[in-house]
Protein backbone atom coordinates (compact mmCIF):
# COMPACT_ATOMS: atom_id res chain seq x y z
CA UNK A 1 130.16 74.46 -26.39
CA UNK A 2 127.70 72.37 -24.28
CA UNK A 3 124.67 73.80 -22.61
CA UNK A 4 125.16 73.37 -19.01
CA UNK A 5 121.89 72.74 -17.46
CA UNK A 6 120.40 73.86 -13.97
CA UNK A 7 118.56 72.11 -11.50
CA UNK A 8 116.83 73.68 -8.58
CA UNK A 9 115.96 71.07 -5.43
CA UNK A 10 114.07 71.55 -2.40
CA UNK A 11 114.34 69.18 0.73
CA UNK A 12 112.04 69.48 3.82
CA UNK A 13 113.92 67.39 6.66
CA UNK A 14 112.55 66.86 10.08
CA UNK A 15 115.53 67.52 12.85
CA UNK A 16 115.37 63.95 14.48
CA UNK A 17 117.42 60.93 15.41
CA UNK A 18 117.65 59.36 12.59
CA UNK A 19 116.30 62.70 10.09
CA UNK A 20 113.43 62.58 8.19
CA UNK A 21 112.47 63.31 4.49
CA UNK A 22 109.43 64.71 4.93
CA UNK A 23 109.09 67.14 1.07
CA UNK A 24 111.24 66.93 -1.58
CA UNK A 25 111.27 68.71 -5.16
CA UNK A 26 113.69 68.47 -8.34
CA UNK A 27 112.98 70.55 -11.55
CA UNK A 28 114.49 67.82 -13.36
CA UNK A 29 112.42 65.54 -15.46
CA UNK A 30 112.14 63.17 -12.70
CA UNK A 31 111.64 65.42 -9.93
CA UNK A 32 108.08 65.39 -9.53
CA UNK A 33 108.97 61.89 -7.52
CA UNK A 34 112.12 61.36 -6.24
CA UNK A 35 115.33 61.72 -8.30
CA UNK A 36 118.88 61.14 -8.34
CA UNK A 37 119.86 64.71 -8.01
CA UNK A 38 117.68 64.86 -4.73
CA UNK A 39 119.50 61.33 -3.76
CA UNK A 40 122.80 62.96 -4.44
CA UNK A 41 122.04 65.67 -2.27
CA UNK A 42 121.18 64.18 0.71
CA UNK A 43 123.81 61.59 0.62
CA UNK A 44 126.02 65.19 0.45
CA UNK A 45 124.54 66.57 3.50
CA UNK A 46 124.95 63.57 5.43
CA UNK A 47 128.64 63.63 4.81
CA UNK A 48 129.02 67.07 6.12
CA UNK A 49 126.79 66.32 8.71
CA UNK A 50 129.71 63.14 9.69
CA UNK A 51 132.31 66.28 9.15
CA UNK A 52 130.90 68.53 11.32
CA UNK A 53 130.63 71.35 9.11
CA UNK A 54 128.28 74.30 9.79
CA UNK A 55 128.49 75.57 6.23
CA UNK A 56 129.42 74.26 2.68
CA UNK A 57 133.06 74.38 1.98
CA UNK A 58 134.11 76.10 -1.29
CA UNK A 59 134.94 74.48 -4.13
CA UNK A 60 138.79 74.82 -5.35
CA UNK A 61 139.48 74.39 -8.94
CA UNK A 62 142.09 71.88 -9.98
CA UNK A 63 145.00 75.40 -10.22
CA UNK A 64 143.58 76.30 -6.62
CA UNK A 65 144.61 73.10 -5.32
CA UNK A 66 148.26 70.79 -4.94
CA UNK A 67 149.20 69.31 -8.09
CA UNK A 68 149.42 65.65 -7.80
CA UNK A 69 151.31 64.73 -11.10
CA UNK A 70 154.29 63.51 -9.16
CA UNK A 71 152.54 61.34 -6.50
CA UNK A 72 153.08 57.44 -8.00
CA UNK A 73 149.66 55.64 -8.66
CA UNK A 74 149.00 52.73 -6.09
CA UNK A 75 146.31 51.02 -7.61
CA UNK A 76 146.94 47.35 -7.87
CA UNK A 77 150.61 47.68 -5.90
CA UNK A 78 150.94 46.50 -2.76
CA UNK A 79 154.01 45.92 -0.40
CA UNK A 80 156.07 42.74 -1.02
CA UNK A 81 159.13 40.99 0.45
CA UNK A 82 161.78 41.44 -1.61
CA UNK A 83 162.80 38.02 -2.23
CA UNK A 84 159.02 37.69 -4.12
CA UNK A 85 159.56 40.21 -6.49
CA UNK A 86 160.08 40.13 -10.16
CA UNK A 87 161.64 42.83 -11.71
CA UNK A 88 160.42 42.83 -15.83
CA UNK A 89 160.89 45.20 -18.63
CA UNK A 90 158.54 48.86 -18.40
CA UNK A 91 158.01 48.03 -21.69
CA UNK A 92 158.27 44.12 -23.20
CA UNK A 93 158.19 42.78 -26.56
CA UNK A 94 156.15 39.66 -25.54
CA UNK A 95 154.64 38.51 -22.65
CA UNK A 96 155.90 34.71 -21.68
CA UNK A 97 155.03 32.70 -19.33
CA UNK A 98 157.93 32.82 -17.37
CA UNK A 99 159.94 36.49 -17.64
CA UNK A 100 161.83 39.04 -15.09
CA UNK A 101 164.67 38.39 -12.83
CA UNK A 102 164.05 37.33 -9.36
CA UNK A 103 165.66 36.52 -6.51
CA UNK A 104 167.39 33.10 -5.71
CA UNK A 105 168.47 33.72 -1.79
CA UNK A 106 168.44 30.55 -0.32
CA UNK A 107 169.97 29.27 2.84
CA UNK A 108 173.48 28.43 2.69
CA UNK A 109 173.94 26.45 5.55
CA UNK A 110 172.29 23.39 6.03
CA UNK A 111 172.56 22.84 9.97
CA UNK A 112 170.58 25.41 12.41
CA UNK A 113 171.63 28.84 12.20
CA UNK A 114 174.54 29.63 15.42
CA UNK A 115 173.32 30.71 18.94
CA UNK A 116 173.59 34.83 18.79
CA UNK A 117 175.73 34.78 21.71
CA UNK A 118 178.01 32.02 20.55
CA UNK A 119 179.12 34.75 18.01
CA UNK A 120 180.25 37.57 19.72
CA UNK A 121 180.63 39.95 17.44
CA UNK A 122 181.79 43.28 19.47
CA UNK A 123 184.29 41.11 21.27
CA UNK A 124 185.69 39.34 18.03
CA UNK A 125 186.20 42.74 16.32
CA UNK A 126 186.79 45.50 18.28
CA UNK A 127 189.16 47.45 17.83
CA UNK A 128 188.86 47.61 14.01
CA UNK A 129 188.42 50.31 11.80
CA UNK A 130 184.93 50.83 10.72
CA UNK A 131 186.29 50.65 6.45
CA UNK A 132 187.88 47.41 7.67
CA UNK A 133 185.57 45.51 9.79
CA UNK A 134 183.57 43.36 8.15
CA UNK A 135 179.79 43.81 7.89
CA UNK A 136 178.39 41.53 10.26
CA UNK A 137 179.49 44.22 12.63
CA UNK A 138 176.59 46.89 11.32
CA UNK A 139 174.25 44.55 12.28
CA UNK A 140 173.57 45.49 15.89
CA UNK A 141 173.84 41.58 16.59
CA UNK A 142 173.60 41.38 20.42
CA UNK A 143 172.06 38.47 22.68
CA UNK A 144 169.57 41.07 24.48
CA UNK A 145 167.80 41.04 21.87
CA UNK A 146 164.78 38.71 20.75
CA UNK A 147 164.95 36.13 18.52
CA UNK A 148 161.85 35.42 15.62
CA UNK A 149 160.94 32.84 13.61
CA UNK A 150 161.88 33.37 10.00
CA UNK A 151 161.98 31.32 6.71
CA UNK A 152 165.59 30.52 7.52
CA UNK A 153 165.31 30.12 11.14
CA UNK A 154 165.33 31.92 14.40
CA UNK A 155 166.89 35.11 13.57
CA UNK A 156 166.88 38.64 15.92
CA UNK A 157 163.65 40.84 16.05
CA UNK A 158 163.86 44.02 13.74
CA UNK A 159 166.76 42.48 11.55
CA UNK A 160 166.04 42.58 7.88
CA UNK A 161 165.40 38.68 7.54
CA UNK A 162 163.02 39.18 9.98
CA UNK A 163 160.52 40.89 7.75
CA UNK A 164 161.98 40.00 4.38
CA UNK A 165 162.09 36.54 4.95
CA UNK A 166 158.88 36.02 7.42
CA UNK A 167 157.72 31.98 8.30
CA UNK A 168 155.64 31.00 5.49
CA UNK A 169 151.73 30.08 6.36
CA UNK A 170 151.55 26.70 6.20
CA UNK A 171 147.94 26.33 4.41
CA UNK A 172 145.27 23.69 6.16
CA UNK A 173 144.13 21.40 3.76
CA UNK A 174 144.38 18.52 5.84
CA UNK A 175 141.71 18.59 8.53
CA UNK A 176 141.61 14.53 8.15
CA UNK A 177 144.94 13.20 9.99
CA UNK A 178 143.96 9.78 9.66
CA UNK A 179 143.58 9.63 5.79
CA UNK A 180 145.16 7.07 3.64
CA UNK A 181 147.56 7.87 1.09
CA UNK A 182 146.17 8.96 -1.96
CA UNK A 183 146.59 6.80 -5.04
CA UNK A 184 149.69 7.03 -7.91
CA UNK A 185 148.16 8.41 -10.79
CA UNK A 186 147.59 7.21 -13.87
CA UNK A 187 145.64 4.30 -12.08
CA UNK A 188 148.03 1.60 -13.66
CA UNK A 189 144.53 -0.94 -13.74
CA UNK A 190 142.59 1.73 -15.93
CA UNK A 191 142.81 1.05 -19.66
CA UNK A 192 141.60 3.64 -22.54
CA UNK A 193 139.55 2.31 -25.41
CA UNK A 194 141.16 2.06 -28.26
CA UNK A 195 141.17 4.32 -31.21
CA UNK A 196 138.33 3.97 -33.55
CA UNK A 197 140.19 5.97 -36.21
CA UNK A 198 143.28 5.21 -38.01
CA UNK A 199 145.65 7.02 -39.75
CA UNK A 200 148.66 6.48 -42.22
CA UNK A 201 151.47 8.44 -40.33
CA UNK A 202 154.81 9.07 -42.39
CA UNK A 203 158.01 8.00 -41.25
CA UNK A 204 159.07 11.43 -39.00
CA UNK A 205 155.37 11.41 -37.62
CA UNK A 206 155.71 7.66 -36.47
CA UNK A 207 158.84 8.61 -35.00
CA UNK A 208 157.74 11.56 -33.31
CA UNK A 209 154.66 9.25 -31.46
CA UNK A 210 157.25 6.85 -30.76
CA UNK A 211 159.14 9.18 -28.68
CA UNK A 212 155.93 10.59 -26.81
CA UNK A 213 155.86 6.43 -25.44
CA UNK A 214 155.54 6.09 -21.83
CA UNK A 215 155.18 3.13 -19.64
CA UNK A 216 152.76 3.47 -15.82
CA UNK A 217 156.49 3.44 -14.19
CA UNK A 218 157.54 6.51 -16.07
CA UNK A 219 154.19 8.26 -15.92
CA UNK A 220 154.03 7.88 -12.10
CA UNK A 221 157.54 8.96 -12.10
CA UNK A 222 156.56 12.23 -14.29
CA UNK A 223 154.03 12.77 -11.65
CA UNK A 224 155.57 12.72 -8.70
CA UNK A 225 159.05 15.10 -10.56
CA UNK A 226 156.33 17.78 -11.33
CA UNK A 227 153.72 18.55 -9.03
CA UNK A 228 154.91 22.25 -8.40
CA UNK A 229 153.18 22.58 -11.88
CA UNK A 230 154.10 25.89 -13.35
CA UNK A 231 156.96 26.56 -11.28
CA UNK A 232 158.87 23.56 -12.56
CA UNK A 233 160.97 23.66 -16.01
CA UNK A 234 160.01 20.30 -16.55
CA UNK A 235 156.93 20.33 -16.61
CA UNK A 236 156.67 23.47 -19.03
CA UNK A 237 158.90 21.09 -21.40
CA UNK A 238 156.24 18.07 -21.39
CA UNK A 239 152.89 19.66 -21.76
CA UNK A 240 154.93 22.09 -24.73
CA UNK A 241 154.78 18.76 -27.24
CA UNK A 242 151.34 17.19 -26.13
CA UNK A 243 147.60 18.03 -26.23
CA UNK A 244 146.68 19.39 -22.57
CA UNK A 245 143.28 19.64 -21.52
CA UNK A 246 143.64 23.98 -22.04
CA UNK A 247 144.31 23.02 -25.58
CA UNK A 248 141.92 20.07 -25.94
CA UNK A 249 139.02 22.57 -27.29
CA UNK A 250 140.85 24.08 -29.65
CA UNK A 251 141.65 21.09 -31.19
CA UNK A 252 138.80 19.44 -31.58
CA UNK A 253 136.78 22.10 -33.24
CA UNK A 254 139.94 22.69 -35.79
CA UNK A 255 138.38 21.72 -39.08
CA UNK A 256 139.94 22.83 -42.30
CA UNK A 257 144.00 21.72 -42.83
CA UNK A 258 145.23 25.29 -43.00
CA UNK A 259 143.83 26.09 -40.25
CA UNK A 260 145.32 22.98 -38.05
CA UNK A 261 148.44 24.13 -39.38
CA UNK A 262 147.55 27.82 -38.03
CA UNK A 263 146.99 26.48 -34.92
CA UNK A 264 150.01 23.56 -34.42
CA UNK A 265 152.31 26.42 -35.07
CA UNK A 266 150.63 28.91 -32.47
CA UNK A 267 150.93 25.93 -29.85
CA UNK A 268 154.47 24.85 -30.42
CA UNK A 269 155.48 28.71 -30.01
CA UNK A 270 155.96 30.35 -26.69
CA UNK A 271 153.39 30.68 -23.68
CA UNK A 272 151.99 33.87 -23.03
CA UNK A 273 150.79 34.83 -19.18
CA UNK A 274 147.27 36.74 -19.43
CA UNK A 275 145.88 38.71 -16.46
CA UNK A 276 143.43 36.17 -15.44
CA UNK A 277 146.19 33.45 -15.69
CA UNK A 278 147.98 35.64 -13.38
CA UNK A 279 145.32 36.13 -11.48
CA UNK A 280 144.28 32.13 -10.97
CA UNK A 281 147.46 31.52 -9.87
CA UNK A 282 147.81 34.20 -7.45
CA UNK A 283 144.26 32.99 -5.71
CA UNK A 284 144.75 29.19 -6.42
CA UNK A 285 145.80 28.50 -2.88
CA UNK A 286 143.39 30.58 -1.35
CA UNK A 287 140.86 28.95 -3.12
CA UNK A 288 142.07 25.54 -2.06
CA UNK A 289 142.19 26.55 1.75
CA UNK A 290 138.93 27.31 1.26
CA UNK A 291 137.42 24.39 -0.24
CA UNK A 292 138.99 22.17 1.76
CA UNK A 293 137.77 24.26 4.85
CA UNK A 294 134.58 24.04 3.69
CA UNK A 295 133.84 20.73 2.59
CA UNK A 296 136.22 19.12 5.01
CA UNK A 297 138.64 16.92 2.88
CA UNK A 298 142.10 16.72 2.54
CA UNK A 299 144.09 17.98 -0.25
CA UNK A 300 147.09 16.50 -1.97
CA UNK A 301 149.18 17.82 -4.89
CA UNK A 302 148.88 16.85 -8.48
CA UNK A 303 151.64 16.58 -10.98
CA UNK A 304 151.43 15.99 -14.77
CA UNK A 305 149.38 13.29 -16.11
CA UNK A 306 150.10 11.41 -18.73
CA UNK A 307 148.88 7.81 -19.71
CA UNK A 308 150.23 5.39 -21.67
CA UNK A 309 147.47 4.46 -23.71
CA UNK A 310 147.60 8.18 -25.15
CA UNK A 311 151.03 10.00 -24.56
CA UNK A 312 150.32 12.31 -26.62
CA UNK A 313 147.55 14.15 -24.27
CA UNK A 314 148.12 15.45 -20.65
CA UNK A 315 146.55 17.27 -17.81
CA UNK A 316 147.34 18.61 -14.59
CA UNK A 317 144.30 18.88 -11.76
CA UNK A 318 145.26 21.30 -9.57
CA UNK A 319 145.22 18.28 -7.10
CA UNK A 320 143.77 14.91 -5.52
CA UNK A 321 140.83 15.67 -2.73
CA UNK A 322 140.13 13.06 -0.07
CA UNK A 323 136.25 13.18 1.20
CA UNK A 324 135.49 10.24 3.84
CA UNK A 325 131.98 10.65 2.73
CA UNK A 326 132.70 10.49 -1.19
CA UNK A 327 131.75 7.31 -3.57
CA UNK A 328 134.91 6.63 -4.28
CA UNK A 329 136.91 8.62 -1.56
CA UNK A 330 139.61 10.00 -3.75
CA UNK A 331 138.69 12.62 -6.48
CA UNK A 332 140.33 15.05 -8.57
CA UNK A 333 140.04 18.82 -7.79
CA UNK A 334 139.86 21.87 -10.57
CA UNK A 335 139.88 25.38 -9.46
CA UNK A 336 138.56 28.12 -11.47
CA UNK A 337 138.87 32.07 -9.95
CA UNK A 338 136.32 33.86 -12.49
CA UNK A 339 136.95 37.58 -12.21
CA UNK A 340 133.20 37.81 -11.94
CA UNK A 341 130.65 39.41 -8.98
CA UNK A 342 129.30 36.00 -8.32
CA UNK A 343 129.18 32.75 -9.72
CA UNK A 344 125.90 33.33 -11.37
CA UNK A 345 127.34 35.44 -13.72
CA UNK A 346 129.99 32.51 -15.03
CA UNK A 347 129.25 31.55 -18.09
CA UNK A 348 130.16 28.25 -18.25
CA UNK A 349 127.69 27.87 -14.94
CA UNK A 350 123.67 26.96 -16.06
CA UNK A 351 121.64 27.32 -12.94
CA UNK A 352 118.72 24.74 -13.30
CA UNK A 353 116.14 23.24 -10.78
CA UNK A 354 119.03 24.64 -7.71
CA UNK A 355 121.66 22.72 -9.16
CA UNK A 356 124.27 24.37 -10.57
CA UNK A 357 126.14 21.63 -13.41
CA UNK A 358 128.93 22.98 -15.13
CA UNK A 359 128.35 23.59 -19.34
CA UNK A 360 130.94 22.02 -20.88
């Protein structure tokens, strides 16, 4: 059993606006000058000062009080439309990169949604039997009521598109209206160096390059087909047989054979979604908005990049940043969301003479 330990304080406070510490005295260790029991203490008394109690309240015991086993932890859940969540396994073999069911709703009609009183609802069904009518008529459509904007149009105030489906926030990253287009990338005038190492390939390797071969027409075409990045099954299925710039590292400090092999088999196999992944992508646009709010240039998606010289190596920039200022004006953009308290503590950050270079 563990010897629970005493501590006697004394506090001397002056009754002013703000109070005053005039004495204090801990039998602690550290009491002789201020400690953290004496701290505690008066950061205790100032919240039952905010309470307005006269007197300390008792202390209940956990069997004194309301059980709380069946109250749901919140922590980390917040409130969603529908149509965003994923519903996954409680408990999964593997996490992949892209698991769980979600909804598909999508607008069925491509012309403007009908005027609310061109429908007339009570006065096309009444009459009917509430198992029979159909259930447009539990809808409460009427043409008092006010329309909103929603993701699928104007629809009434209070109905569940309303709220499930609300107008999306169109992000500013444009603050430059007058900005030309940005270029097609792979810039089809840049060459790559060639290779100054060769290599005896056998006959199902020299096939495999072969079919990795693109031309500047296909690459910008590749570009333009994927720039919703992960959300597009294409390009999962083109950065799955080619070195991408998350994979570049690895690679190049593989040494020994079995160990290339190790690693070759671990890339060819299935994607796996880590927190921080999740977490990038969650503040990715945020993080954009931001940058481009701050620095005042204009942003422009990215697709997958592949060039010609070297098909067998890709990357995707998480876009193309236009800065009237800039030397050239066009530049690439990376976004990295550390889960850190502040930059300084990234460690791929050195901090040197105020400039703060990345460490590759």
């Amino acid at each position: 059993m563990c010897r629970v330990i005493y501590t006697i304080m004394k506090m001397v406070l002056r009754d002013s606006k703000p109070v005053v510490l005039l004495r204090c005295q801990c039998t602690c260790v550290a009491g002789t000058a201020l400690c953290s029991h004496v701290a505690a203490l008066l950061y205790q008394t100032a919240h039952y000062s905010q309470l307005r109690l006269t007197s300390v309240p008792p202390v209940f015991s956990c069997t004194e009080t309301e059980q709380k086993w069946h109250k749901p932890r919140t922590m980390g859940m917040k409130p969603v439309p529908v149509n965003d969540m994923v519903i996954v396994s409680a408990r999964p073999r593997e996490r992949r990169l892209l698991e769980g069911i979600k909804s598909n709703l999508y607008k069925g009609v491509s012309c403007p949604l009908p005027d609310i009183s061109t429908l007339k609802v009570q006065e096309a069904y009444h009459g009917l039997d509430a198992a029979e009518a159909p259930m447009i008529t539990t809808m409460a459509i009427s043409s008092d009521v006010p329309l909103v904007e929603s993701a699928f149009g104007p629809v009434q105030e209070g109905s569940v598109l309303s709220y499930q489906l609300p107008v999306r926030k169109v992000p500013n990253t444009r603050p430059h209206t007058d900005a030309p287009d940005p270029p097609q990338l792979p810039l089809s005038h840049y060459q790559l160096e060639p290779a100054a190492c060769a290599y005896v390939l056998t006959e199902h390797q020299h096939h495999h390059l072969a079919s990795l071969a693109t031309s500047f027409e296909m690459s910008h075409k590749i570009e333009n087909s994927t720039r919703e990045q992960s959300s597009c099954s294409e390009w999962h299925q083109l950065r799955r047989c080619r070195i991408t710039s998350t994979k570049f590292r690895e690679v190049c400090h593989t040494r020994a054979e079995s160990s290339a092999e190790n690693l070759a088999k671990r890339l060819l196999g299935p994607s796996y979604q880590t927190a921080d992944m999740r977490r990038g992508l969650a503040l990715e646009n945020i993080a954009i908005e931001e940058y481009c709010k701050l620095r005042e240039v204009n942003h422009y998606p990215c697709g997958f990049l592949i060039h010609p010289d070297a098909p067998w190596m890709g990357a995707t920039p998480d876009g193309i940043v236009y800065d009237p200022e800039g030397q050239p004006v066009f530049g690439l953009l990376e976004i990295k969301c550390p889960n850190v308290r502040s930059y300084v503590d990234c460690p791929y950050i050195v901090i040197k003479e105020a400039v703060s270079p990345l460490l590759l």
